[in-house]
Protein backbone atom coordinates (compact mmCIF):
# COMPACT_ATOMS: atom_id res chain seq x y z
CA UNK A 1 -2.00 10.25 -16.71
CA UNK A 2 -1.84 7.14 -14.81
CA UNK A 3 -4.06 6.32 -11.70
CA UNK A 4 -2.68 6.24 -8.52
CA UNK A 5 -5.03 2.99 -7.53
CA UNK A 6 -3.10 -0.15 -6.25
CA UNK A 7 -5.41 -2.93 -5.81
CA UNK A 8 -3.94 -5.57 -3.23
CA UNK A 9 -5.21 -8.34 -5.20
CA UNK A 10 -3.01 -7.72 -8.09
CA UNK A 11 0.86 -7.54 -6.50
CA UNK A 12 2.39 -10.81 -7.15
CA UNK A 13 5.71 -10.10 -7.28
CA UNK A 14 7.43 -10.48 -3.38
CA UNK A 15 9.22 -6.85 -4.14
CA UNK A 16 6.17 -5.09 -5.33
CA UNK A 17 3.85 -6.73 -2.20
CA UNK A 18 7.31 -5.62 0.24
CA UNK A 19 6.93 -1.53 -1.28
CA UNK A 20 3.24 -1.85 -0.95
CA UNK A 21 3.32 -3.05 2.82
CA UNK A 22 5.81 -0.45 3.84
CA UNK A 23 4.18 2.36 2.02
CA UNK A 24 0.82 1.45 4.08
CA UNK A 25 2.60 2.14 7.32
CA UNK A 26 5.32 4.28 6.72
CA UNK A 27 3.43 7.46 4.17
CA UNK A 28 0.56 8.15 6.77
CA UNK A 29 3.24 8.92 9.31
CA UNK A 30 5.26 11.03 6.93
CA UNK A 31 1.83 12.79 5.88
CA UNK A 32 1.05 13.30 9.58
CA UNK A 33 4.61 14.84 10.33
CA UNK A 34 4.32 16.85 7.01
CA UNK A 35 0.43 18.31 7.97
CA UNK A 36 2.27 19.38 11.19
CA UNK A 37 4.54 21.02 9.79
CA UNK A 38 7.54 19.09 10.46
CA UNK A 39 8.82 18.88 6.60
CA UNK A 40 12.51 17.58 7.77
CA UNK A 41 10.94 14.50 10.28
CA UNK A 42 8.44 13.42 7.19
CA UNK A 43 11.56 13.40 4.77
CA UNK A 44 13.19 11.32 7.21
CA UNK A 45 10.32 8.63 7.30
CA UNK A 46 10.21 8.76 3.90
CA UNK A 47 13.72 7.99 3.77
CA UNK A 48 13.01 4.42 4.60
CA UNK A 49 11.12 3.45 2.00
CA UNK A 50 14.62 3.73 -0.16
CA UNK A 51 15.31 -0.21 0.67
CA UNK A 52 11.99 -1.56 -0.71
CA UNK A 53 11.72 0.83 -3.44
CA UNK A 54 15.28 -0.17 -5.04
CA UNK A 55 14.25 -4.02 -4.50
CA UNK A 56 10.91 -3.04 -6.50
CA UNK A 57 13.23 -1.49 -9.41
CA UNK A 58 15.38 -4.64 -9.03
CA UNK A 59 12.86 -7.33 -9.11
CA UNK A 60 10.05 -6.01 -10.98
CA UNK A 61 8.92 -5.49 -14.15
CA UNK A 62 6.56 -2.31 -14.32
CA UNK A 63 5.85 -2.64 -17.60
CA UNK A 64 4.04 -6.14 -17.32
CA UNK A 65 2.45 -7.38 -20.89
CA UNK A 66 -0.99 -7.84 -19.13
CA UNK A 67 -2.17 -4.35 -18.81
CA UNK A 68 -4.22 -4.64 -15.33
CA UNK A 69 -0.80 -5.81 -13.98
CA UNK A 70 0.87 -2.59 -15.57
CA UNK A 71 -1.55 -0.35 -14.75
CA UNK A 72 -1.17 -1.57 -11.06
CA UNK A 73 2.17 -1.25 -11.05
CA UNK A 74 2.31 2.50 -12.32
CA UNK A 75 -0.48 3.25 -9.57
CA UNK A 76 2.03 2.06 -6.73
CA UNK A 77 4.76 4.52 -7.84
CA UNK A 78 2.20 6.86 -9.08
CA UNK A 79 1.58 7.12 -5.17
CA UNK A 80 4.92 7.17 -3.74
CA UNK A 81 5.61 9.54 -6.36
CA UNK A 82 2.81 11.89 -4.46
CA UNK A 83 3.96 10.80 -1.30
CA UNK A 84 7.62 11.79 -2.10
CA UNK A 85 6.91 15.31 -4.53
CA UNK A 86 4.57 16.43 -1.07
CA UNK A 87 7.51 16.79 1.13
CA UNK A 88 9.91 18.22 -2.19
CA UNK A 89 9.79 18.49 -5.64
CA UNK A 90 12.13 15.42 -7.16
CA UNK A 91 12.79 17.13 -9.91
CA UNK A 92 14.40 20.26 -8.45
CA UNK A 93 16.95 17.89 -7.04
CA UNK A 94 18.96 16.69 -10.36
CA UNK A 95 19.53 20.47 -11.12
């Protein structure tokens, strides 16, 4: 199970620093909306992260060959992942 720590100091990559910053100030507004029980309004601000989230698919490699970079990596989608599977469960939406 991987960790959902992201340590600042280790995002190098412009694209993984751009998801990072946007993820700081746009999931505690989702998870505000979502603890108030507006589910559709914290979809919607979650909707914006779709930009820096393709240019971190684009530009980065996750699975870096030094493994604090890797791990770091896997934390930051580990999180969005939580962020994203609050609001609905991804995997219900392929069916």
């Amino acid at each position: 199970m991987v960790d959902a720590h992201v340590s600042e100091l280790l995002l190098q990559e412009p694209a993984e620093k751009a998801l990072y910053e946007a993820m700081q100030r746009i999931v505690p507004q989702a998870d505000a909306q979502f603890d108030a029980g507006d589910y559709t309004a914290s979809l919607q601000t979650l909707a914006a992260l779709r930009e820096p989230v393709d240019a971190f698919f684009d530009g980065v490699m996750v699975n870096a060959e030094q493994i604090d970079l890797r791990l770091n990596r896997q934390g930051l989608l580990k999180t969005l992942h939580q962020a994203m599977n609050r609001v609905a469960d991804l995997s219900r939406l392929a069916a």
